[in-house]
Each structure stands twice: as C-alpha cells, then as structure tokens.
Protein backbone atom coordinates (compact mmCIF):
# COMPACT_ATOMS: atom_id res chain seq x y z
CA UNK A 1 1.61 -124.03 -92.86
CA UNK A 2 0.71 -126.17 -95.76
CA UNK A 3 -2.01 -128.93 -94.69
CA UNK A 4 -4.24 -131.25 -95.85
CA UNK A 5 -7.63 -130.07 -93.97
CA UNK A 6 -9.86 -133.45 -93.77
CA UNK A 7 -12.83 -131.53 -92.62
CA UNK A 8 -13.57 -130.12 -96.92
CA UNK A 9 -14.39 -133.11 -99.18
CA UNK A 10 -12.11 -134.25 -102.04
CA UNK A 11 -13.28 -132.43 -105.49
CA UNK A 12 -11.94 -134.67 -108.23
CA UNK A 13 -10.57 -132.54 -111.27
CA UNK A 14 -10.60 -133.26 -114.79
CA UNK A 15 -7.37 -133.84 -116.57
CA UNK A 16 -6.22 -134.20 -120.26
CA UNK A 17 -2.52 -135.29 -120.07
CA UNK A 18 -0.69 -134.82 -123.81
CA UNK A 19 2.87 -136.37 -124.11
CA UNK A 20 5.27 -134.06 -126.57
CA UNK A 21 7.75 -136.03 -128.59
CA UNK A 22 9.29 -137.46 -131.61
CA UNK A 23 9.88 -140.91 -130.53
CA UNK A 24 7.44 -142.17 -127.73
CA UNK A 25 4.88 -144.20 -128.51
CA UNK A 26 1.91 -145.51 -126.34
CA UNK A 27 4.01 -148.34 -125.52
CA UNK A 28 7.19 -146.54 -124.15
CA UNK A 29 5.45 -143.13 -122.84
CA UNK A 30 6.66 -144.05 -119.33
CA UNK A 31 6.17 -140.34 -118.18
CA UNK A 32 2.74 -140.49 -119.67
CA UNK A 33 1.94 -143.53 -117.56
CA UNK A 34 3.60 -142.18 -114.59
CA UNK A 35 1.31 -139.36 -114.90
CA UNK A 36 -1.93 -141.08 -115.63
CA UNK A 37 -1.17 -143.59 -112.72
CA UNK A 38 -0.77 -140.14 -110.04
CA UNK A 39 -3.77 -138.43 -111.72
CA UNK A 40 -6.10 -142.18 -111.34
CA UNK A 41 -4.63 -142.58 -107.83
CA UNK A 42 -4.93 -139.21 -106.56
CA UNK A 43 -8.91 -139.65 -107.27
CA UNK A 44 -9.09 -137.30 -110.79
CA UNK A 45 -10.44 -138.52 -113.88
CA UNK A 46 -7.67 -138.47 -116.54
CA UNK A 47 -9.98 -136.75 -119.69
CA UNK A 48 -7.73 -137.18 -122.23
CA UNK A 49 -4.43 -138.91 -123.24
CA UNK A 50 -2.80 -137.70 -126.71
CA UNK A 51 1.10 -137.48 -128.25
CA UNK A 52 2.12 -135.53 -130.27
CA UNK A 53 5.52 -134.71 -131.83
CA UNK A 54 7.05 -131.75 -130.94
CA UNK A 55 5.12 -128.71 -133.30
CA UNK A 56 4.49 -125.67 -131.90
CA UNK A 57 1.38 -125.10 -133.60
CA UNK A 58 0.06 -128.83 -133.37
CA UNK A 59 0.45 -128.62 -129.85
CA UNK A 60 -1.10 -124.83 -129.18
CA UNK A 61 -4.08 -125.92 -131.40
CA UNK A 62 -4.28 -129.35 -128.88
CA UNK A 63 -4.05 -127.02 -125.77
CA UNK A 64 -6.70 -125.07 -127.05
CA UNK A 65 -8.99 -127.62 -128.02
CA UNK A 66 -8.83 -128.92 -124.69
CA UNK A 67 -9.15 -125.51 -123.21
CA UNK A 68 -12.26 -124.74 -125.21
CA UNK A 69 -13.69 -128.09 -123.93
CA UNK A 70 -16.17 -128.11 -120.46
CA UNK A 71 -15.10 -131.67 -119.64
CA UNK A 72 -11.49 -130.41 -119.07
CA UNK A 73 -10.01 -128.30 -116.08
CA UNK A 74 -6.45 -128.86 -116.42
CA UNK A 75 -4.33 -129.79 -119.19
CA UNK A 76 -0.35 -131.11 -117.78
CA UNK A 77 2.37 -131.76 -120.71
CA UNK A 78 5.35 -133.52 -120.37
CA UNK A 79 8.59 -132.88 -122.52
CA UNK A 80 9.77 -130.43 -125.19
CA UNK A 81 10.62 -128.26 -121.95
CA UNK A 82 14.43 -128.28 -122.48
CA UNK A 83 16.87 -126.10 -124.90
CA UNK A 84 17.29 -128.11 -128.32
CA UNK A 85 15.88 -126.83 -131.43
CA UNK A 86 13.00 -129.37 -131.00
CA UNK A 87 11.71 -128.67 -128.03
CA UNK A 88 9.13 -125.79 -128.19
CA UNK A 89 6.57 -126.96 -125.45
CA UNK A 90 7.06 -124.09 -123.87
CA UNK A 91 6.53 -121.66 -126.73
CA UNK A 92 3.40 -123.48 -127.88
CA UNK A 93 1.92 -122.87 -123.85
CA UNK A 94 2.79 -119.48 -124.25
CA UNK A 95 1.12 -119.14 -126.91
CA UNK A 96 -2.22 -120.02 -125.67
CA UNK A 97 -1.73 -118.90 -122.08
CA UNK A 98 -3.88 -115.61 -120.82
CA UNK A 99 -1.56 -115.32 -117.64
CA UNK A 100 1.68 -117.17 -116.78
CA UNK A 101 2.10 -118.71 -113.28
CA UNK A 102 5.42 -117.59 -112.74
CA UNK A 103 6.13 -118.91 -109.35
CA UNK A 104 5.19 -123.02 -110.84
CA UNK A 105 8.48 -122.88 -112.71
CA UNK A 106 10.25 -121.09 -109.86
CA UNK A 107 9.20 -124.07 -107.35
CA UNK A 108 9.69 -126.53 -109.93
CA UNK A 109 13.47 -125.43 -110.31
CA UNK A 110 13.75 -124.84 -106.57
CA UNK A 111 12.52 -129.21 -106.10
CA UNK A 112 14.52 -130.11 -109.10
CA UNK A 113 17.91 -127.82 -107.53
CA UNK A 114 18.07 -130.66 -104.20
CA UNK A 115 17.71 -133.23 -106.65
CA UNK A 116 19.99 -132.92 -109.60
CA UNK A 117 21.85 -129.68 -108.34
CA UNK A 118 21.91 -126.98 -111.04
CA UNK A 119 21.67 -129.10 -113.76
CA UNK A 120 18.08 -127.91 -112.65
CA UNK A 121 18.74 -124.61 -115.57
CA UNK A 122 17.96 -126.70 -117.96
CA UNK A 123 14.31 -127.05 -117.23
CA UNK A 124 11.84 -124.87 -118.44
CA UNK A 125 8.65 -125.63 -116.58
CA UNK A 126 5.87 -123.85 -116.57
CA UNK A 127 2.39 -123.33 -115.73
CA UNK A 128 -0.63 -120.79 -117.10
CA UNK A 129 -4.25 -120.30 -117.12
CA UNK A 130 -6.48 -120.01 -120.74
CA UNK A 131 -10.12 -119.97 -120.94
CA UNK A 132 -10.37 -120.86 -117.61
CA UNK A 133 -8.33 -124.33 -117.55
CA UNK A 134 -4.73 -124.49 -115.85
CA UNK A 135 -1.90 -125.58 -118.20
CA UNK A 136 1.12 -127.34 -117.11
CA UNK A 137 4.46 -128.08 -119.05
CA UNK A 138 6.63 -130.39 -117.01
CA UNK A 139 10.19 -132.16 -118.70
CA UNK A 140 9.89 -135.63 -120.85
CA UNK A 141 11.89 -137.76 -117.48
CA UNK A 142 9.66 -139.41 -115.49
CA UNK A 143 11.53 -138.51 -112.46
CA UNK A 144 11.14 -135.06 -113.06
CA UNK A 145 7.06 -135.31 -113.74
CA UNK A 146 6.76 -137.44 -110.05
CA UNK A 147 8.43 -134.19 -108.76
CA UNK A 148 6.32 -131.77 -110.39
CA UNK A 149 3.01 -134.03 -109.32
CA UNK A 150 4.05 -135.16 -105.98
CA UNK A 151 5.25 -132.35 -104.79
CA UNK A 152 3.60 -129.41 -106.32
CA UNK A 153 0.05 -130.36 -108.57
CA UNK A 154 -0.72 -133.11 -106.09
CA UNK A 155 -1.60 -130.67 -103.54
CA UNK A 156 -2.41 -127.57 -105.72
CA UNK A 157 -5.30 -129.61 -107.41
CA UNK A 158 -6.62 -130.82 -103.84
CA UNK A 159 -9.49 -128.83 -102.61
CA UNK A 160 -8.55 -129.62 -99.26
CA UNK A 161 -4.58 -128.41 -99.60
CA UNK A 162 -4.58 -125.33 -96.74
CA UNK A 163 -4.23 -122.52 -96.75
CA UNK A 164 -4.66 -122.30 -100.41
CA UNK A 165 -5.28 -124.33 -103.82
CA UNK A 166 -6.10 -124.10 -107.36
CA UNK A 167 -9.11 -125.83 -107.28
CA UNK A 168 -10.73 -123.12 -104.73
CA UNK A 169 -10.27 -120.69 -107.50
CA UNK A 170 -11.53 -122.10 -110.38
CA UNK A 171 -14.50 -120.37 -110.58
CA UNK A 172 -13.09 -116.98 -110.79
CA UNK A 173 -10.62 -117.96 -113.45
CA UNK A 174 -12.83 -116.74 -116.13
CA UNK A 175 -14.23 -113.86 -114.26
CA UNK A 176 -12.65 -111.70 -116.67
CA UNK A 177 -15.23 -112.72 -119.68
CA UNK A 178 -18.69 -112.05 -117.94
CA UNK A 179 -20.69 -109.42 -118.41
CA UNK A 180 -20.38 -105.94 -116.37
C-alpha cells in the first residue's frame, strides 16, 4: 500500500519549472505559481523558472539545457499538452527524452477521468527521463497541474513515498553511460 514511511528522512529535489505559452506572462502564470508554491511547500528548491512560447525547438533546447545542468533533477512543464496546432510540448519532450514513462500519462488521465469525465482525452501528459533528470509535461490549467502534483509528483519525488519513488532511483538513471 502506498505510504509515507517517517522512519527515511526527506531528500529535497531540485526543480526547474518552465511555463509553455503564447500569452502568459510572469504576472498571470497562475499555473506557474501554483507549481512553484507545491514545489517551495513540499520542501524542494524550485532551480529555475522560465516561459517560453510554444516552439518545439526553443523548448527541447530549454529541456536540455536544464538536463545537461548538475543543479537540476527534474524539469515539470505546464501547457502546450493539448491538440491545437500550437501546442507541441509534448513533441519537444519527446524529443529530448531517452525513455518515456508511459504509465505518468496513464495515471494522469485515470485522476483527470473522476474529475472532468472524458473530457480527460484531451490531455496529453507525459513524463520521461534524459541525462539522468525526470521530465514532466502537465496541461496549462492550474487545476489540472494541482492534480498532477498532489496526487502523483508529490509523492513520486518523496524519498519516503513506500513502497517505491523516483527519488530512490536517481542514481541509476544514468547507469547506462558509465564505463563497463
């Protein structure tokens, strides 16, 4: 059963958190803040804080930046996760992830579904792993990103989440790249 165990100490994480859109600004980026508030609250440092309009290959190049940096073990994005011409979030992700976490979008929809019933399709979520950082794409509504936090990253990216987290595995997330 899923558990906080009190017994392991809290391991803060390191988060850059990069707002994808056309219109917000600092001012208006109420996701954003929603975000940085959890991320602050939950006892993380928030890295990095950056929007950027919705460019596939302005925001690949961003996710790889932060990737390539040591001071960042997660990167979460919020919107450009739907199905208009403009939102390519999810492409740009792709394009830098080395493996997809499948089952993020799949719990994501599965929240979303007793929430907002199947208008749930029309969110493209999705989590991966690159150069050893995890990468989140969550929608642009702020309800949606205190689902995906709350209910999912909140306890992934808690050490002490039982019987298993993300933060446990970060080590071996590069494994891949050392030497035989």
């Amino acid at each position: 059963m899923s558990r906080i165990d009190e017994s392991r100490d809290f391991i803060p994480v390191r988060i850059a958190l990069l707002t994808v859109s056309d219109t917000r600004t600092e001012d208006d980026d109420r996701s954003g803040d929603l975000l940085a508030d959890r991320i602050r609250a939950a006892g993380h440092e928030l890295a990095h804080r950056a929007i950027l309009p919705d460019e596939r290959a302005a925001i690949a190049d961003r996710l790889r930046a932060w990737c390539a940096e040591k001071g960042v073990d997660v990167v979460i994005s919020t919107g450009g996760t739907g199905l208009t011409g403009r939102d390519v979030t999810v492409e740009a992700h792709r394009d830098v992830y080395e493996k997809e976490i499948d089952a993020f979008g799949t719990v994501f929809t599965m929240i979303s579904m007793d929430k907002i019933g199947t208008s749930a399709v029309q969110s493209r979520a999705t989590g991966g792993v690159a150069d050893g950082t995890y990468l989140f794409a969550l929608p642009g509504s702020p309800s949606a990103c205190r689902d995906a936090w709350d209910e999912i990253l909140a306890l992934q990216l808690d050490y002490r989440h039982r019987p298993c987290n993300f933060v446990e595995i970060f080590p071996r997330l590069s494994e891949h790249r050392r030497r035989k």
